[in-house]
N, C-alpha and C. Protein backbone atom coordinates (compact mmCIF):
# COMPACT_ATOMS: atom_id res chain seq x y z
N UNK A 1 48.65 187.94 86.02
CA UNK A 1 49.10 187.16 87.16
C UNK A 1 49.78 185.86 86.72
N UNK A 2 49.21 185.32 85.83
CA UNK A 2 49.59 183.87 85.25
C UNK A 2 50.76 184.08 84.43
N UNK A 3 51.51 185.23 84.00
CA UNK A 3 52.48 185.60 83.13
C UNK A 3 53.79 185.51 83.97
N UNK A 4 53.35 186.35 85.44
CA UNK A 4 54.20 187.06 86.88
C UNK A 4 54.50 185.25 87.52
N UNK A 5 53.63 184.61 87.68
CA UNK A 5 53.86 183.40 88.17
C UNK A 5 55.12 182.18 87.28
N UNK A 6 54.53 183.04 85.69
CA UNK A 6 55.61 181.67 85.19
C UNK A 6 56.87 182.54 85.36
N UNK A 7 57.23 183.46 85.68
CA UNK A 7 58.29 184.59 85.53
C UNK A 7 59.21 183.71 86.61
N UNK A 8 58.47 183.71 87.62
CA UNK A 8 58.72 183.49 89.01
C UNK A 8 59.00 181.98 89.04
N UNK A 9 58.45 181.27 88.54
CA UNK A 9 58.58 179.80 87.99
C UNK A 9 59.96 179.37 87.51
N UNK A 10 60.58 180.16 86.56
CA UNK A 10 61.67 180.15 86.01
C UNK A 10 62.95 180.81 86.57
N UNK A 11 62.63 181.69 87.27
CA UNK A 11 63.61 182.51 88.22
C UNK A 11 64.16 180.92 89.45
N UNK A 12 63.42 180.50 90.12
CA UNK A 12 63.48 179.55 90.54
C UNK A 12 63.65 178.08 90.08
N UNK A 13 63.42 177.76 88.74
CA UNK A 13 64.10 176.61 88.38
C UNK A 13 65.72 177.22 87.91
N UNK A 14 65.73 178.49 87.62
CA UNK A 14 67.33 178.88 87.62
C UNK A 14 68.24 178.73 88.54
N UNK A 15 67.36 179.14 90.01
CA UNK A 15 68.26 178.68 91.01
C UNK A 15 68.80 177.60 91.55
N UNK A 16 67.56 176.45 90.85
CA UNK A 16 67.61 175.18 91.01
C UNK A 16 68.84 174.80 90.75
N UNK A 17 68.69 175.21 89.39
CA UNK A 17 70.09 174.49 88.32
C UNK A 17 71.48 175.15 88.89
N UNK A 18 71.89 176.24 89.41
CA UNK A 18 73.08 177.04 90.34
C UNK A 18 73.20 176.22 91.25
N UNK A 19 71.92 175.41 92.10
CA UNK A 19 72.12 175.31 93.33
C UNK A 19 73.10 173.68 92.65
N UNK A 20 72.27 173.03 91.88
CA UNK A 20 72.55 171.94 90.91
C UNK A 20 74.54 171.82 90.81
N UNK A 21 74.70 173.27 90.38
CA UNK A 21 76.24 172.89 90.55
C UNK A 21 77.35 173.27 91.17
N UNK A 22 76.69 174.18 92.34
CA UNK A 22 76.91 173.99 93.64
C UNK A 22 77.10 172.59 94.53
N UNK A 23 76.51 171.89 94.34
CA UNK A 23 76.34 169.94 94.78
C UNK A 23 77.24 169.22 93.90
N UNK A 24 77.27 169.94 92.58
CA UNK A 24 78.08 169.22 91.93
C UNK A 24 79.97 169.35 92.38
N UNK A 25 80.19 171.09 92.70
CA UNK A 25 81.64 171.47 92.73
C UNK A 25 81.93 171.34 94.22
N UNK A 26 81.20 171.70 95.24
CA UNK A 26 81.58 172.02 96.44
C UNK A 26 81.17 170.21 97.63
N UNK A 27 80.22 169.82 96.95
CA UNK A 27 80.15 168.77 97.82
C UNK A 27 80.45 167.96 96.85
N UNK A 28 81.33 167.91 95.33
CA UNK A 28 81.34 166.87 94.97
C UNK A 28 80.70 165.38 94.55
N UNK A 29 79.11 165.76 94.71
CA UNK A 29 78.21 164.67 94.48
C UNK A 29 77.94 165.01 92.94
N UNK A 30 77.62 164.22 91.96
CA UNK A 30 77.78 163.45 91.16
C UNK A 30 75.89 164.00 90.75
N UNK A 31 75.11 163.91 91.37
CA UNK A 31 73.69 164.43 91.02
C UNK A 31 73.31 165.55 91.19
N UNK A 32 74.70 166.18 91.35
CA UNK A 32 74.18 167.70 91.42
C UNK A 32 73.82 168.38 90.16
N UNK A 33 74.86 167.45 89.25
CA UNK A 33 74.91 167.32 87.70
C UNK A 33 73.62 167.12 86.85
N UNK A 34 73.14 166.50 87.12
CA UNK A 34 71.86 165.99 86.87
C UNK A 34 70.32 167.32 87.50
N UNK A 35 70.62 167.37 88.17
CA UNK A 35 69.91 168.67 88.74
C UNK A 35 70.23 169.75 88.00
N UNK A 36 71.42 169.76 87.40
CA UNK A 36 71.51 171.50 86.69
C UNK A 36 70.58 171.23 85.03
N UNK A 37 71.27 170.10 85.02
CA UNK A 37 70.98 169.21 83.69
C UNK A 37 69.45 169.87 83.70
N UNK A 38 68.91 168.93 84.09
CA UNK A 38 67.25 168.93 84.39
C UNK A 38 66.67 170.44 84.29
N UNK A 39 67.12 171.41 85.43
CA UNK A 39 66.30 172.46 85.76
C UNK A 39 67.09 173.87 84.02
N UNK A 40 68.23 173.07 84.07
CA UNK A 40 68.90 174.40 82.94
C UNK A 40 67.56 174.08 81.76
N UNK A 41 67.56 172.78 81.41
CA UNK A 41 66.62 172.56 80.30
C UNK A 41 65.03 173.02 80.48
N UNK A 42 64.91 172.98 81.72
CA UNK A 42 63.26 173.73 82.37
C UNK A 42 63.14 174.80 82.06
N UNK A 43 64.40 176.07 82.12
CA UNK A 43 64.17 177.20 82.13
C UNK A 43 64.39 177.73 80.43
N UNK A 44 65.34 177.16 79.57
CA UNK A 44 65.15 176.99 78.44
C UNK A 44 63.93 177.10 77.85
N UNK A 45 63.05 175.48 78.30
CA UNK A 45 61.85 175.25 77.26
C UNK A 45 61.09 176.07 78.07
N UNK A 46 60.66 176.38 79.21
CA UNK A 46 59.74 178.02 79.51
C UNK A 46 60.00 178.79 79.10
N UNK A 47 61.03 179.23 79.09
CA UNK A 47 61.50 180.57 78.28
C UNK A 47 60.95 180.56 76.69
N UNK A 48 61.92 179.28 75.84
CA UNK A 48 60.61 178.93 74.69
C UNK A 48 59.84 179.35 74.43
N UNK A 49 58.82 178.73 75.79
CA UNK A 49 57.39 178.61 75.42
C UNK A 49 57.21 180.31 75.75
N UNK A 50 57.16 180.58 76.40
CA UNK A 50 56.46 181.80 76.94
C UNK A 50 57.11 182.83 76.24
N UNK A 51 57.94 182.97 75.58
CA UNK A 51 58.57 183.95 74.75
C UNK A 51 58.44 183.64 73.22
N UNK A 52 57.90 182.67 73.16
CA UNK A 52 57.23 181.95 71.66
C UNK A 52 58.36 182.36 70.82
N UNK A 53 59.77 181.29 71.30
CA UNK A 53 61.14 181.13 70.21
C UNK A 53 60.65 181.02 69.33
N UNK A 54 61.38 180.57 68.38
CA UNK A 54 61.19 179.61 67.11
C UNK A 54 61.85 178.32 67.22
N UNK A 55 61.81 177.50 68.01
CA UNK A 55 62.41 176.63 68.11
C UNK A 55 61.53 175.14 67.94
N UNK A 56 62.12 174.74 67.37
CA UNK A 56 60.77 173.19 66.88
C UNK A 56 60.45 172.38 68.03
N UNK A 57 59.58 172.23 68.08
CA UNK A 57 58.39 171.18 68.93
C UNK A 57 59.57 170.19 69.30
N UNK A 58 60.25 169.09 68.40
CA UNK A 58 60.91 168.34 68.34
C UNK A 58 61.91 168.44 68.96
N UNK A 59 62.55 169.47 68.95
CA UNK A 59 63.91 169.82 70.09
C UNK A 59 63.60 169.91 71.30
N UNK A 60 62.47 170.74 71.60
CA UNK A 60 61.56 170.93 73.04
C UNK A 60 61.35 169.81 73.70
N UNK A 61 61.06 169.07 72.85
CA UNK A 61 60.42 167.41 73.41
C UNK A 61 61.46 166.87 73.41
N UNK A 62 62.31 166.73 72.52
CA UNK A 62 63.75 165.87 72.81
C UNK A 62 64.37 166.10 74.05
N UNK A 63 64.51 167.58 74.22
CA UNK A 63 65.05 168.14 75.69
C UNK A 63 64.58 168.19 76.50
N UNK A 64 62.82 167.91 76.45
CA UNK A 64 62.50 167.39 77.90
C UNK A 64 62.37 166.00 78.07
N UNK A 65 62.55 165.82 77.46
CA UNK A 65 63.22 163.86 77.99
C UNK A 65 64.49 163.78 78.29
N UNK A 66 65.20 164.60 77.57
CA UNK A 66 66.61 164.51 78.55
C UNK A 66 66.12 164.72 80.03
N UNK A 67 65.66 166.27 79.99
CA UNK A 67 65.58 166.17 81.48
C UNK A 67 65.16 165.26 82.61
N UNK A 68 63.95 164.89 81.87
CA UNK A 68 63.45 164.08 82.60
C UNK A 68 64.11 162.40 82.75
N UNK A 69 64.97 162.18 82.21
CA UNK A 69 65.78 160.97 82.48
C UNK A 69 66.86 161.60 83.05
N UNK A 70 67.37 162.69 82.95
CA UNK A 70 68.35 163.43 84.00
C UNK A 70 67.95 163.67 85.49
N UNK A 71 66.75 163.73 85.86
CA UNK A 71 65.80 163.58 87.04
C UNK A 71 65.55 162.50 87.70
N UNK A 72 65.11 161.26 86.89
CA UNK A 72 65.49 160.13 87.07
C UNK A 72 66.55 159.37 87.58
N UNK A 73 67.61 160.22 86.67
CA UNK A 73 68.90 159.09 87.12
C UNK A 73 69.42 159.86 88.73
N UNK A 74 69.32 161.70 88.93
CA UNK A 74 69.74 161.89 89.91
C UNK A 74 68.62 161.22 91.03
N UNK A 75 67.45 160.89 91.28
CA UNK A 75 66.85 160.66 92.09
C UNK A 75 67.26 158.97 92.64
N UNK A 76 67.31 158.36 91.47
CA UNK A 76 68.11 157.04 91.64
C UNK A 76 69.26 157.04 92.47
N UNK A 77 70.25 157.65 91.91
CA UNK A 77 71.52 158.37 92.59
C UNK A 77 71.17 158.35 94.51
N UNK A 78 70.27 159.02 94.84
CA UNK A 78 69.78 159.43 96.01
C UNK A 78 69.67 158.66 96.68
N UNK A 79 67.95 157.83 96.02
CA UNK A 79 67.65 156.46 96.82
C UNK A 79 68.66 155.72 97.27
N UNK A 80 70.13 155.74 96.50
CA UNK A 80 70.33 154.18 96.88
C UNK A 80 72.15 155.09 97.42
N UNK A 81 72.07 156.20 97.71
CA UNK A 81 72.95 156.35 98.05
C UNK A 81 72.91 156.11 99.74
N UNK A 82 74.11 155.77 100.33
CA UNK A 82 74.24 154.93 101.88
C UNK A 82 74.47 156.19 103.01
């Protein structure tokens, strides 16, 4: 069940990141970018993890701080948009 869930987990941060540049091309907003950013790198390091890459700890972690300052800056983006 816990395998089917992260499956499903990742299927949906995929769509995230589509929907991500969808906002980016069609409405032209600027954080849609940031949303693909974010969720492309989610489905990456799950995939990673749950498929046990070979890919170093260090890249994993590097790339989820991108994301997560890519999350950041689109949510910023948001707040203070008028």
């Amino acid at each position: 069940m816990a395998v089917t869930l992260q499956y499903v987990s990742i299927v949906i941060e995929a769509i995230v990141a589509i929907l991500g540049l969808a906002i980016l091309f069609k409405k032209k907003e600027s954080y849609g970018l940031c949303f693909f950013i974010t969720f492309a790198i989610y489905v990456v390091y799950d995939l990673a993890r749950t498929l046990t890459w070979s890919i170093s700890t260090n890249i994993l972690y590097g790339s989820f701080f991108i994301a997560s300052i890519s999350a950041l800056w689109a949510v910023w983006v948001l707040y203070n948009k008028k």
